[in-house]
PDB file of N, CA and C in Angstrom:
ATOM      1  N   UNK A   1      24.363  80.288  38.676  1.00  0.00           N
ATOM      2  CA  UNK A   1      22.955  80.139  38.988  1.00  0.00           C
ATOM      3  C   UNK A   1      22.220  79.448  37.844  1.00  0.00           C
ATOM      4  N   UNK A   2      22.712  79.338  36.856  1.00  0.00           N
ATOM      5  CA  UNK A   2      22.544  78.314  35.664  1.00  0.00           C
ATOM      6  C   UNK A   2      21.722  77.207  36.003  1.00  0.00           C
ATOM      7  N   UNK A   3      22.403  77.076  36.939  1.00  0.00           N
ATOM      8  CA  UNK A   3      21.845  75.139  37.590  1.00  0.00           C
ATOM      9  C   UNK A   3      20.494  75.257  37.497  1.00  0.00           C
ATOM     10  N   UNK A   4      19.210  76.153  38.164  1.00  0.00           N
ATOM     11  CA  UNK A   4      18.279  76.588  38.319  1.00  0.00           C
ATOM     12  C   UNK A   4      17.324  75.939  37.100  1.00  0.00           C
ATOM     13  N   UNK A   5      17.916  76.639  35.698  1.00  0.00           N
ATOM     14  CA  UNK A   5      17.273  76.616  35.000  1.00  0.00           C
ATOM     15  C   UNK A   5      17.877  75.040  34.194  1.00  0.00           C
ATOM     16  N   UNK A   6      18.631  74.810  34.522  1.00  0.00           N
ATOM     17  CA  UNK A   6      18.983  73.014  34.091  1.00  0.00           C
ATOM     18  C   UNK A   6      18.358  72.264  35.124  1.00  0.00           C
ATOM     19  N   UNK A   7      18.057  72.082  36.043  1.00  0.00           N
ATOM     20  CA  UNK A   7      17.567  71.110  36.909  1.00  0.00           C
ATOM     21  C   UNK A   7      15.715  71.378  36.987  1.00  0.00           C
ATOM     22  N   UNK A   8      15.107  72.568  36.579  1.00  0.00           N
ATOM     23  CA  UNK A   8      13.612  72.684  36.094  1.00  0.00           C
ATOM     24  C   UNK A   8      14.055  72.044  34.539  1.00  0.00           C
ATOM     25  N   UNK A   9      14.659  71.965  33.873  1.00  0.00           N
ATOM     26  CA  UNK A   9      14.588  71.830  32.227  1.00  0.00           C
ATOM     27  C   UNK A   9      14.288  70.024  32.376  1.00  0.00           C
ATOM     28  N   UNK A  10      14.943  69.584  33.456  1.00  0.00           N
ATOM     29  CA  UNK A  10      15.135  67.891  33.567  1.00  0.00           C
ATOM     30  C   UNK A  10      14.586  67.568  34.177  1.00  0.00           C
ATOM     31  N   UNK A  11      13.935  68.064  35.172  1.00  0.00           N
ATOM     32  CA  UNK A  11      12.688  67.588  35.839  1.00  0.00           C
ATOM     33  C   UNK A  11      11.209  67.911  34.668  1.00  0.00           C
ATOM     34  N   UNK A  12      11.481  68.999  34.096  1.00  0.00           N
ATOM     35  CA  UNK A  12      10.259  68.790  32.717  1.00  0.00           C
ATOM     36  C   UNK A  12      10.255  67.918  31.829  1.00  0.00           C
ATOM     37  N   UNK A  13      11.566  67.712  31.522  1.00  0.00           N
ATOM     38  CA  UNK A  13      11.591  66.267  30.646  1.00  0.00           C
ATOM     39  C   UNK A  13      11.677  64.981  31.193  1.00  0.00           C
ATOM     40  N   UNK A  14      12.101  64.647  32.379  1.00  0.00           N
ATOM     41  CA  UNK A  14      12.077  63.467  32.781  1.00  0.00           C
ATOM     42  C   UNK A  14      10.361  63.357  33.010  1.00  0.00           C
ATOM     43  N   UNK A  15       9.404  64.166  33.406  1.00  0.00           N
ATOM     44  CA  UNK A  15       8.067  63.840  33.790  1.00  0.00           C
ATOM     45  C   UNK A  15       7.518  63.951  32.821  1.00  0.00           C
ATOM     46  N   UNK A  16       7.741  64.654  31.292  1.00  0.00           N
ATOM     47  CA  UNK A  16       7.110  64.357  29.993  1.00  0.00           C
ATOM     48  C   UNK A  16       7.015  63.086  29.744  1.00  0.00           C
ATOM     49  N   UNK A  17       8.606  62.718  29.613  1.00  0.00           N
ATOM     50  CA  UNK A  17       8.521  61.090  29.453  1.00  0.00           C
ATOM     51  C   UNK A  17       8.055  59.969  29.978  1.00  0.00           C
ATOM     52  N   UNK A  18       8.296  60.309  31.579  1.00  0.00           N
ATOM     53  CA  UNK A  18       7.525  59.705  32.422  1.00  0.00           C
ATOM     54  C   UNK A  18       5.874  59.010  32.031  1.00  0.00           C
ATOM     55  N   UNK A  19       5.247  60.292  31.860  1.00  0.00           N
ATOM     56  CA  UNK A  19       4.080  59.680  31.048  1.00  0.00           C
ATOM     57  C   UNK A  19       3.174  59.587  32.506  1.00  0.00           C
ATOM     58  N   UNK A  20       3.021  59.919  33.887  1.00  0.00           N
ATOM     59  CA  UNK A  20       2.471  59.872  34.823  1.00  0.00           C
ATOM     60  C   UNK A  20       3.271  58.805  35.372  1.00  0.00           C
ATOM     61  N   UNK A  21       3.782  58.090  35.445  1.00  0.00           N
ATOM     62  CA  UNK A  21       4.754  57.182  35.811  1.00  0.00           C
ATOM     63  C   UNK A  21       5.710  58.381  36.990  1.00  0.00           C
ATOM     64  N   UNK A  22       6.201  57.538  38.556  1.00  0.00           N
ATOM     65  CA  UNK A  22       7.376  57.880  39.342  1.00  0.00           C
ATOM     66  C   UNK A  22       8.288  57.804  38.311  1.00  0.00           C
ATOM     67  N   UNK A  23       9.287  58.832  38.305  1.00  0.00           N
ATOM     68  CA  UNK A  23      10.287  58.612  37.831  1.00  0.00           C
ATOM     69  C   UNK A  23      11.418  58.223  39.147  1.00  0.00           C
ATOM     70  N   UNK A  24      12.225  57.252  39.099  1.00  0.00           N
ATOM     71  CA  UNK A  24      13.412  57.015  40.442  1.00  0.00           C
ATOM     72  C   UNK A  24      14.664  57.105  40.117  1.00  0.00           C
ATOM     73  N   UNK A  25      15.018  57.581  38.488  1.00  0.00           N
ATOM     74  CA  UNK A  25      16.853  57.592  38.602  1.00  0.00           C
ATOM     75  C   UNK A  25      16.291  58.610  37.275  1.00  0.00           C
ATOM     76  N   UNK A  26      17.610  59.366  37.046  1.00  0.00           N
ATOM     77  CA  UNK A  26      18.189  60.152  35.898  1.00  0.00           C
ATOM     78  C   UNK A  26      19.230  60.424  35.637  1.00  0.00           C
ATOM     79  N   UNK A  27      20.028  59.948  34.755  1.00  0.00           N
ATOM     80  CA  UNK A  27      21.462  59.791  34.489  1.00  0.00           C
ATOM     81  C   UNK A  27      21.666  60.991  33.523  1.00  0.00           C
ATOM     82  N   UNK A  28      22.558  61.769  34.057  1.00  0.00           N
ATOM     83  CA  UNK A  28      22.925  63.168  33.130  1.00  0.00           C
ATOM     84  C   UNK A  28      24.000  62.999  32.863  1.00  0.00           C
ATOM     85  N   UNK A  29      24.585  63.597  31.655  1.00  0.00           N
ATOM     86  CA  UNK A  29      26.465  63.321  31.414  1.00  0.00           C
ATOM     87  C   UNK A  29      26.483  64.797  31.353  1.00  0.00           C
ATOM     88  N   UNK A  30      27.135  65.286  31.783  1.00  0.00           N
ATOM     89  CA  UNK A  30      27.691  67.097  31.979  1.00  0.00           C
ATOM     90  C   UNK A  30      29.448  67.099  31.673  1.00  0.00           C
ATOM     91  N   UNK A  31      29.420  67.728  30.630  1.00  0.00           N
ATOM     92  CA  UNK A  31      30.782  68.042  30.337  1.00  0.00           C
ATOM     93  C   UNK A  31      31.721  69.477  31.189  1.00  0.00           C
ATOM     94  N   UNK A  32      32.869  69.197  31.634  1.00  0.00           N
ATOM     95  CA  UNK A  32      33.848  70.270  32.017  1.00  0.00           C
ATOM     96  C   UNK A  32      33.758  71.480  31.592  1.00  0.00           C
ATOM     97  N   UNK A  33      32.661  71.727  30.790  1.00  0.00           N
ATOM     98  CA  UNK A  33      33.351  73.330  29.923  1.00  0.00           C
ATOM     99  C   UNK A  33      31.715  74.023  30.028  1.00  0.00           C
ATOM    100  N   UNK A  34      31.111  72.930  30.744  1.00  0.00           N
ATOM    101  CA  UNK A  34      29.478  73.646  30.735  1.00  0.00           C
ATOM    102  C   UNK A  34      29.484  74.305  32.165  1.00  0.00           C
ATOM    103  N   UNK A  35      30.786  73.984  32.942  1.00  0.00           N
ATOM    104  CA  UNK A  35      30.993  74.607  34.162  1.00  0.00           C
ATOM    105  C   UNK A  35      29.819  74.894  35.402  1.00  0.00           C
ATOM    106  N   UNK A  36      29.393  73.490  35.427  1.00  0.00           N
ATOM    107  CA  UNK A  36      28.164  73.106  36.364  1.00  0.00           C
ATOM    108  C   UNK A  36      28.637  73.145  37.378  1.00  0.00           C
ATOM    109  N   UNK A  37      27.908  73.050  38.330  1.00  0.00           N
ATOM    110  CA  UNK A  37      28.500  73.071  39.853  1.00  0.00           C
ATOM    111  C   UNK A  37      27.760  71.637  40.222  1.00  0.00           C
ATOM    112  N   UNK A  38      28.020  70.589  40.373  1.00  0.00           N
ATOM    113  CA  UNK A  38      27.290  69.172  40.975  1.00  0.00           C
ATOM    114  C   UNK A  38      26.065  69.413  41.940  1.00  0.00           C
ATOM    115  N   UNK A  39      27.100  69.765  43.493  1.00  0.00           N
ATOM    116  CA  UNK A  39      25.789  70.403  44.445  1.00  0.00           C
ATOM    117  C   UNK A  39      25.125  70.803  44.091  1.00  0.00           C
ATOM    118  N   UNK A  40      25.574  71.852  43.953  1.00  0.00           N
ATOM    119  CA  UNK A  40      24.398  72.897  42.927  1.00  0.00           C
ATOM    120  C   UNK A  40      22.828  72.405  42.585  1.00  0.00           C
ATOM    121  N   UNK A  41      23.533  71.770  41.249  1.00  0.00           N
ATOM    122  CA  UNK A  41      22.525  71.169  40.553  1.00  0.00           C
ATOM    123  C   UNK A  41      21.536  70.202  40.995  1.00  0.00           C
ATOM    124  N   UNK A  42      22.288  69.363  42.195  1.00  0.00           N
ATOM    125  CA  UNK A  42      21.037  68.839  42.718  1.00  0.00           C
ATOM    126  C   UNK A  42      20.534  69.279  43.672  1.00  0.00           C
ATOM    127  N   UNK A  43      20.679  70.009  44.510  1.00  0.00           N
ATOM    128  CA  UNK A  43      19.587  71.182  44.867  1.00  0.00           C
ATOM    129  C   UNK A  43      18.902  71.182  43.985  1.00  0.00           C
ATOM    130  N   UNK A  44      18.957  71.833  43.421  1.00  0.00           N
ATOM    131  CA  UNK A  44      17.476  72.561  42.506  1.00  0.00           C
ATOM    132  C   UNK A  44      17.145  71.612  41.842  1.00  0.00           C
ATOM    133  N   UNK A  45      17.713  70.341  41.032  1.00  0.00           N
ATOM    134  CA  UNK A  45      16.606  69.501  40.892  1.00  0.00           C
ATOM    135  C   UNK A  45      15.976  68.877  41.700  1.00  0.00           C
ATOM    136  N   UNK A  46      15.992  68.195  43.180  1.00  0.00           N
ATOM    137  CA  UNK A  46      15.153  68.603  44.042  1.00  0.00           C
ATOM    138  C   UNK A  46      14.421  69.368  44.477  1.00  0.00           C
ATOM    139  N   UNK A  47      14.599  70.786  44.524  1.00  0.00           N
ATOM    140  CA  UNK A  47      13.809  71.789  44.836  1.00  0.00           C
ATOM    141  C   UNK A  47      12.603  71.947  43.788  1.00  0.00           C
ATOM    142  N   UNK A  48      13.196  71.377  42.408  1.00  0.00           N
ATOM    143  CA  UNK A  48      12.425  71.494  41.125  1.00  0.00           C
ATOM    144  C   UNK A  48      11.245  70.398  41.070  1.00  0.00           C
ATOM    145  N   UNK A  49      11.959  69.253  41.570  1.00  0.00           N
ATOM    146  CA  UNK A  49      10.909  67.842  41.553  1.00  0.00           C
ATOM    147  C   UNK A  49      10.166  68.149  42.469  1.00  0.00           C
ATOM    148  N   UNK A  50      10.009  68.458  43.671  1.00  0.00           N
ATOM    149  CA  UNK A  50       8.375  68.467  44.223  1.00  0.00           C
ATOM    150  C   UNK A  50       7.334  69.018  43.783  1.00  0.00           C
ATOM    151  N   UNK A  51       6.695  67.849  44.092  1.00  0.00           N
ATOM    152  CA  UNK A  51       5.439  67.690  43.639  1.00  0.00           C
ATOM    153  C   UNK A  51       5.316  67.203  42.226  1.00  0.00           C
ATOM    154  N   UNK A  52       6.099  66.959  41.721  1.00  0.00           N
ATOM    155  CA  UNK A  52       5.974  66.325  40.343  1.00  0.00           C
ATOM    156  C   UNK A  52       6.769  64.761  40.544  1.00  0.00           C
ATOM    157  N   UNK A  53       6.464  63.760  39.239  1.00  0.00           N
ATOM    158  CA  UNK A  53       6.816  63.102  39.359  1.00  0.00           C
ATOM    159  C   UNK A  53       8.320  61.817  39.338  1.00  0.00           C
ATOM    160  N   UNK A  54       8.494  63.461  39.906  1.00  0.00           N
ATOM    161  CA  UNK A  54      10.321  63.537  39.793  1.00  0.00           C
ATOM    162  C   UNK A  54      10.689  63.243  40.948  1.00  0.00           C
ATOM    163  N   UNK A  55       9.662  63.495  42.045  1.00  0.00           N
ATOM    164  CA  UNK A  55       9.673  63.999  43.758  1.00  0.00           C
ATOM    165  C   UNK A  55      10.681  62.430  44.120  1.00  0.00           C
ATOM    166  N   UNK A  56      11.527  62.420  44.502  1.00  0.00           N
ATOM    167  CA  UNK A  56      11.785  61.694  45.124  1.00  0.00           C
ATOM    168  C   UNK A  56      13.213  60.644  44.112  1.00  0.00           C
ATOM    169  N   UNK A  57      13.446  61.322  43.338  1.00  0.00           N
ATOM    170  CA  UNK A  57      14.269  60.259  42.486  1.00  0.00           C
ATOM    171  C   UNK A  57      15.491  61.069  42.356  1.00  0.00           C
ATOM    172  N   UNK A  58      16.805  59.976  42.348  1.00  0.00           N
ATOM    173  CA  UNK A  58      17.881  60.567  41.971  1.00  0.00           C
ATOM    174  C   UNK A  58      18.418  60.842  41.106  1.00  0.00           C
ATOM    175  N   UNK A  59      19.413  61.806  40.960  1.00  0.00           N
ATOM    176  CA  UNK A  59      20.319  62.345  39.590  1.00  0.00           C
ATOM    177  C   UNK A  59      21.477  62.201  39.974  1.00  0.00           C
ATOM    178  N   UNK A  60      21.755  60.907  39.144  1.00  0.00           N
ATOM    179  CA  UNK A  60      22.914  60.776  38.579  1.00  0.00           C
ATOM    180  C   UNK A  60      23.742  61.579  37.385  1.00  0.00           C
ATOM    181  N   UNK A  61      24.973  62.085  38.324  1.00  0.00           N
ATOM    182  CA  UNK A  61      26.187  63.087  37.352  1.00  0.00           C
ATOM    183  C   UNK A  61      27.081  62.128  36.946  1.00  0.00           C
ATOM    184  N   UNK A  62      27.156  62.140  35.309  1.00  0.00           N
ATOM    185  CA  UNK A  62      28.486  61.927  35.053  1.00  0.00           C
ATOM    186  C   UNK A  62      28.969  63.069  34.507  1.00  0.00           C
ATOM    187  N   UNK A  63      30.226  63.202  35.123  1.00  0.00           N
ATOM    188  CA  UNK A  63      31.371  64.038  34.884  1.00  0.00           C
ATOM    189  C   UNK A  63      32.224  63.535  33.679  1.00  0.00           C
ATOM    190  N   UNK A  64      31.896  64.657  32.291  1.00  0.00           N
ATOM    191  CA  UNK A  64      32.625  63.862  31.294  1.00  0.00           C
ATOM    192  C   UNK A  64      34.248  65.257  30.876  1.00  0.00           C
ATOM    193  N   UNK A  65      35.308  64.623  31.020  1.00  0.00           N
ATOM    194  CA  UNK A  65      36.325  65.645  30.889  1.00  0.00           C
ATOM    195  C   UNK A  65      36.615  66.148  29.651  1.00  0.00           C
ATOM    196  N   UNK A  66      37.118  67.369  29.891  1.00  0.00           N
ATOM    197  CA  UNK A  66      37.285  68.057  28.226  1.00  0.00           C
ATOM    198  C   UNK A  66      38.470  67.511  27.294  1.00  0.00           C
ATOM    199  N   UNK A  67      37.863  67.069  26.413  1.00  0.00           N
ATOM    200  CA  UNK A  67      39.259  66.726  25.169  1.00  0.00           C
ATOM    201  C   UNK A  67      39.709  67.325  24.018  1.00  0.00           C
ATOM    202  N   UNK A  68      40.699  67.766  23.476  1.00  0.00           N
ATOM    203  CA  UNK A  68      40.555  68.879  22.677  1.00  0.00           C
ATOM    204  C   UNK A  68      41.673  68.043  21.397  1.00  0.00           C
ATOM    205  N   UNK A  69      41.255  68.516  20.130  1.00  0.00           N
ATOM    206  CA  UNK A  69      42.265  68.012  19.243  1.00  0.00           C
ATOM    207  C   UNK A  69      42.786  68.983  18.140  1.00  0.00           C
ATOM    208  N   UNK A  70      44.194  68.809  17.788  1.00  0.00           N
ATOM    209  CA  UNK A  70      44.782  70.052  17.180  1.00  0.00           C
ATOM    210  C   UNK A  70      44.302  69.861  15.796  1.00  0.00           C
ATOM    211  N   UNK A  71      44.006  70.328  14.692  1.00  0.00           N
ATOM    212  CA  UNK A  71      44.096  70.210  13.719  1.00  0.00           C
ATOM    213  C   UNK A  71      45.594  70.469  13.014  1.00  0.00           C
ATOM    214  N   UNK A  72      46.414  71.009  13.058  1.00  0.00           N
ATOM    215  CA  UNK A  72      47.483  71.346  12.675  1.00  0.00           C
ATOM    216  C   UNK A  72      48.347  70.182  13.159  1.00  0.00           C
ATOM    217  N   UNK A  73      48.431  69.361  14.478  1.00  0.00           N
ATOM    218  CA  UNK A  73      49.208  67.782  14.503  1.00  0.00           C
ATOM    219  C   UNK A  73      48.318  66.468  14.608  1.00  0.00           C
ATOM    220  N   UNK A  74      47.418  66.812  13.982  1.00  0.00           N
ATOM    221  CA  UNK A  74      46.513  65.681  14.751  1.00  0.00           C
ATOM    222  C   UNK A  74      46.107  65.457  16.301  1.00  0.00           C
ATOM    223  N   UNK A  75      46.936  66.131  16.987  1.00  0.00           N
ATOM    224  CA  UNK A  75      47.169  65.357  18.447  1.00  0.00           C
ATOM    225  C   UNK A  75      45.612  65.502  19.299  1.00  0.00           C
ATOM    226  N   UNK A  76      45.294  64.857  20.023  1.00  0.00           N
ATOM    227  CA  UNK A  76      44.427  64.570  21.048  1.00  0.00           C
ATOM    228  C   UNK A  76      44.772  64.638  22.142  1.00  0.00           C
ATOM    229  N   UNK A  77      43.996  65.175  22.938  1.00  0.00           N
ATOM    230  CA  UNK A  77      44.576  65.908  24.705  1.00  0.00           C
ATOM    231  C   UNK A  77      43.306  66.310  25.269  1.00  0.00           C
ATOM    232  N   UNK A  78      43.807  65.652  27.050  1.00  0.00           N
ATOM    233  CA  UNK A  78      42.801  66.626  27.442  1.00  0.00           C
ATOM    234  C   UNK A  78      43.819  67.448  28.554  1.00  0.00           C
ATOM    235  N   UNK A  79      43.253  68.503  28.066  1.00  0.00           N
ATOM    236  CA  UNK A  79      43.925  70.057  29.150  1.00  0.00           C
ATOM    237  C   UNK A  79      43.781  69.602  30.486  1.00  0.00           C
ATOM    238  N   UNK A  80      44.945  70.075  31.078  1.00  0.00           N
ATOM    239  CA  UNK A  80      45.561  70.730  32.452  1.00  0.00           C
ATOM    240  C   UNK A  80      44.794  72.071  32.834  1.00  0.00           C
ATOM    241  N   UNK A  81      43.864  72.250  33.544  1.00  0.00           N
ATOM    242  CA  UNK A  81      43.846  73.616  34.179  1.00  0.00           C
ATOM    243  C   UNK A  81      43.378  74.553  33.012  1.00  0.00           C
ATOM    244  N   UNK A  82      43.559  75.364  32.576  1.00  0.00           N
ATOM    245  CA  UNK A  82      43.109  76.680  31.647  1.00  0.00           C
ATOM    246  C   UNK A  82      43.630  76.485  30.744  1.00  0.00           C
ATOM    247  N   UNK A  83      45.160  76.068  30.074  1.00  0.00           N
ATOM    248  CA  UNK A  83      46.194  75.816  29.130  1.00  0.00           C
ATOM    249  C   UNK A  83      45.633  75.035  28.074  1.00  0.00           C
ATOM    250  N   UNK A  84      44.412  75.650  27.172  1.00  0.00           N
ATOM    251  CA  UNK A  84      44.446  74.909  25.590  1.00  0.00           C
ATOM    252  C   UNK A  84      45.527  74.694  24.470  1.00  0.00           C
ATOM    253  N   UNK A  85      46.420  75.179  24.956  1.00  0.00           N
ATOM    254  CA  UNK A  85      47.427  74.719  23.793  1.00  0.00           C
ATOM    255  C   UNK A  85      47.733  73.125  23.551  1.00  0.00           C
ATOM    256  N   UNK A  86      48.089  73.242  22.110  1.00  0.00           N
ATOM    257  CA  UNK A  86      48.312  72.083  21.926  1.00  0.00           C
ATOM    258  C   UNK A  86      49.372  71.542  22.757  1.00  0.00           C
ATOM    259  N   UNK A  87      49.898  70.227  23.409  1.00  0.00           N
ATOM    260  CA  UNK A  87      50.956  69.823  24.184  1.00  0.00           C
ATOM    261  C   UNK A  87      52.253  69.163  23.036  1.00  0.00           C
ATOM    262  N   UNK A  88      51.504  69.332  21.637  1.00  0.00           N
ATOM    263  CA  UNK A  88      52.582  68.511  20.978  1.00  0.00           C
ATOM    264  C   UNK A  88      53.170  69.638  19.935  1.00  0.00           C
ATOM    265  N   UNK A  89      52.162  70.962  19.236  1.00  0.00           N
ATOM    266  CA  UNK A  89      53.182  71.867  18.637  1.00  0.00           C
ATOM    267  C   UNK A  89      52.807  73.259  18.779  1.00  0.00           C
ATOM    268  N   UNK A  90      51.948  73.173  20.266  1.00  0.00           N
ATOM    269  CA  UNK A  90      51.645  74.815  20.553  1.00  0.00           C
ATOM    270  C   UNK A  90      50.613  75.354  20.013  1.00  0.00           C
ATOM    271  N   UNK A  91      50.238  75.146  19.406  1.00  0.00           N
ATOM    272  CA  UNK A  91      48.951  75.688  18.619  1.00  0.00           C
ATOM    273  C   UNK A  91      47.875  75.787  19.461  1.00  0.00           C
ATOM    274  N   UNK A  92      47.014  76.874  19.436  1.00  0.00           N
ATOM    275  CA  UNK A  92      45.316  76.504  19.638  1.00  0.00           C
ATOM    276  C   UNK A  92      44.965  75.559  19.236  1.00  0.00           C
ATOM    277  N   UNK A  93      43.716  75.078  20.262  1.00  0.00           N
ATOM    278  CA  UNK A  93      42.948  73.801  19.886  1.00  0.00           C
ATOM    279  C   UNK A  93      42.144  74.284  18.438  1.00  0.00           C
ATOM    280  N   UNK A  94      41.693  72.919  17.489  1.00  0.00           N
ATOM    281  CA  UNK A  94      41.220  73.281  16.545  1.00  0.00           C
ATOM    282  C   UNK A  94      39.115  72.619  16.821  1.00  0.00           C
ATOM    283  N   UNK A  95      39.371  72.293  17.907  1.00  0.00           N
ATOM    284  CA  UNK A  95      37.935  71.170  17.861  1.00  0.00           C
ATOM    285  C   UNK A  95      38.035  71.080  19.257  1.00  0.00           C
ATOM    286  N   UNK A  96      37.107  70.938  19.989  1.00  0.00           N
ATOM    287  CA  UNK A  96      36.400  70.230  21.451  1.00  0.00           C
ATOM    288  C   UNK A  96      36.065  68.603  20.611  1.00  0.00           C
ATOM    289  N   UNK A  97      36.817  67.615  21.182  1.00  0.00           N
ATOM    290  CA  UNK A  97      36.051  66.608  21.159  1.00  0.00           C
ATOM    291  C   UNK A  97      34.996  66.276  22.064  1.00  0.00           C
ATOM    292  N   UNK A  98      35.294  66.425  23.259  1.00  0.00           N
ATOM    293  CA  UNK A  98      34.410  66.485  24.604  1.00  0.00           C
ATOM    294  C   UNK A  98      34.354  67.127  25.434  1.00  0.00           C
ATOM    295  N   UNK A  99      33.480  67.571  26.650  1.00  0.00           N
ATOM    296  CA  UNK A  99      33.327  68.331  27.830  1.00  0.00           C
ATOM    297  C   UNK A  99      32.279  69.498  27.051  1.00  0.00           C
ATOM    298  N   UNK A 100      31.662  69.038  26.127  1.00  0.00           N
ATOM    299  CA  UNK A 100      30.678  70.226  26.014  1.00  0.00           C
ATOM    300  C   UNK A 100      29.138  69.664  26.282  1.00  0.00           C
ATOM    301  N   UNK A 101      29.452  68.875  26.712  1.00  0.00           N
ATOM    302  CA  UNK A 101      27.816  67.905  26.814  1.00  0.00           C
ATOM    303  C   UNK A 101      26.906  68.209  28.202  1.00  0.00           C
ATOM    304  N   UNK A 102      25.709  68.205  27.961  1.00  0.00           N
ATOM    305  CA  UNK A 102      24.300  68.379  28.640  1.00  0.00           C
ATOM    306  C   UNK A 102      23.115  67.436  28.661  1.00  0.00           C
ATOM    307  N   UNK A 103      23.418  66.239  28.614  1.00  0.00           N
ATOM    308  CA  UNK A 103      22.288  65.637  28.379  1.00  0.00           C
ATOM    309  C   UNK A 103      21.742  64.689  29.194  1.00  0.00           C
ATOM    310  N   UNK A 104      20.563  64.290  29.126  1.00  0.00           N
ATOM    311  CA  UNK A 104      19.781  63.133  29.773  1.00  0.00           C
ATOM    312  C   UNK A 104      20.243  62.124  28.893  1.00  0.00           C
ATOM    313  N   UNK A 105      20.875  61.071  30.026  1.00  0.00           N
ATOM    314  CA  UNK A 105      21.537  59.881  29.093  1.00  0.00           C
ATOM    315  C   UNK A 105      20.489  58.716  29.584  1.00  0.00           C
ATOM    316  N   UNK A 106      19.981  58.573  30.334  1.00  0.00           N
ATOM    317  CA  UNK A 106      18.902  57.963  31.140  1.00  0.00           C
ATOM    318  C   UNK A 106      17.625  58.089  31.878  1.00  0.00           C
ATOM    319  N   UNK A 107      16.631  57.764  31.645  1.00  0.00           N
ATOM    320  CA  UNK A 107      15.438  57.772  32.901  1.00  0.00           C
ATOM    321  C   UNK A 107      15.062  56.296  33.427  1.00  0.00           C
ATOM    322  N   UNK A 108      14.987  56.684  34.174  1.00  0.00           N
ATOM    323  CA  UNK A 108      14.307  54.978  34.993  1.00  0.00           C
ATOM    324  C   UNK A 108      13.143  55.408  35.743  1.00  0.00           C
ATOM    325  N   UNK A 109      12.037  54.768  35.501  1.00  0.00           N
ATOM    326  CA  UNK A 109      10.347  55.173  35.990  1.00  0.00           C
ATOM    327  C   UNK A 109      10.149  53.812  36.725  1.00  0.00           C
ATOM    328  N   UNK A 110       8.935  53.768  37.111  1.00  0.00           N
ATOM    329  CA  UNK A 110       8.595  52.623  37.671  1.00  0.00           C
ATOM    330  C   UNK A 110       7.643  52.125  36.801  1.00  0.00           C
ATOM    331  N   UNK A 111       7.827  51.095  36.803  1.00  0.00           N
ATOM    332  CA  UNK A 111       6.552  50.548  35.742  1.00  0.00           C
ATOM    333  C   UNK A 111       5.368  50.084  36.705  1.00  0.00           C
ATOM    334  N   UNK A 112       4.110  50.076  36.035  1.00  0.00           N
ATOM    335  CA  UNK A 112       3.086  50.151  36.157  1.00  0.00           C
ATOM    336  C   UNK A 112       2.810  49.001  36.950  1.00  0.00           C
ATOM    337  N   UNK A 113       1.924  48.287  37.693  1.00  0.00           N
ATOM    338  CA  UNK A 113       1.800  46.777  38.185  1.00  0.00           C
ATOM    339  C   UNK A 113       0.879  46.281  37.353  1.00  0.00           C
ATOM    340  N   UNK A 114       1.142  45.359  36.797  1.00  0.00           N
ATOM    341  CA  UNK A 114       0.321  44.340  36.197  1.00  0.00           C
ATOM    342  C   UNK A 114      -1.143  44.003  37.292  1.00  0.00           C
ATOM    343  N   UNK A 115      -2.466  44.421  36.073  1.00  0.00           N
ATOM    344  CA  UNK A 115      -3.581  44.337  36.714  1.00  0.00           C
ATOM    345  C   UNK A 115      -3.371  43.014  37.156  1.00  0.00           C
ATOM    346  N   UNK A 116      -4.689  42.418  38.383  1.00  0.00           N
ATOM    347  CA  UNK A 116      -4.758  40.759  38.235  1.00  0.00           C
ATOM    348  C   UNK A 116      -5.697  40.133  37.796  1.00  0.00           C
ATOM    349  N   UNK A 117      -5.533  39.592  36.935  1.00  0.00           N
ATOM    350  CA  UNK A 117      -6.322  38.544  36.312  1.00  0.00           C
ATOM    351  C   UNK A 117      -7.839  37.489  37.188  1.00  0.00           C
ATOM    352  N   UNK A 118      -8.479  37.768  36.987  1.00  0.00           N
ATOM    353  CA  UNK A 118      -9.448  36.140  37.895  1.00  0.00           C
ATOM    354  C   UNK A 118     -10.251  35.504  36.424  1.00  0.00           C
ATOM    355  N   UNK A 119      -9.641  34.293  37.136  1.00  0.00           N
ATOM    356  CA  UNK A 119     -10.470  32.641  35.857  1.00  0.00           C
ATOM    357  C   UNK A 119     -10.954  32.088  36.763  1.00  0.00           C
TER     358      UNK A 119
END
């Protein structure tokens, strides 16, 4: 039920930035390990954007996968299923390189129309 409170958090910031401006796209990168649900989430940022100037614009998910690296071989991997071990000497992972991410990687608003001029 997480989603709830991530899809009000991005509809508050996309319309901060906005600046009174439509906002029409929002590009999110969501990592594997923040264990979002996609649907989910856009539900409720829809449910979240009306009436604000979110109403009507899409969210874009990128799905970024988890990568993990051993400190003990160097090695770099991204996990199978639940199995953090290292694949090259068994060990626990020593580091998340990726799949822990949450962020607004994008907004796209509409820009304003140029008043018109008379000479």
């Amino acid at each position: 039920m997480h989603e709830l409170a991530i899809g009000s958090a991005i509809v508050d910031t996309a319309t901060r930035h906005a600046a009174g401006r439509p906002v029409r796209r929002v590009h999110l990168r969501v990592g594997a390990l923040r264990q979002v649900v996609p649907d989910s989430l856009s539900f409720y940022f829809e449910f979240c954007a009306r009436g604000t100037s979110c109403e009507g614009a899409q969210l874009e998910l990128e799905c970024v996968a988890t990568r993990l690296h051993c400190e003990h071989c160097c090695e770099a991997w991204e996990p199978d299923g639940v199995a953090f071990r290292c694949p090259g000497c068994r060990a626990a992972p020593s580091q998340v390189l990726a799949g822990e991410e949450l962020e607004i990687d994008s907004i796209i608003v509409e820009e304003e129309a140029e008043p018109c001029r008379r000479t």
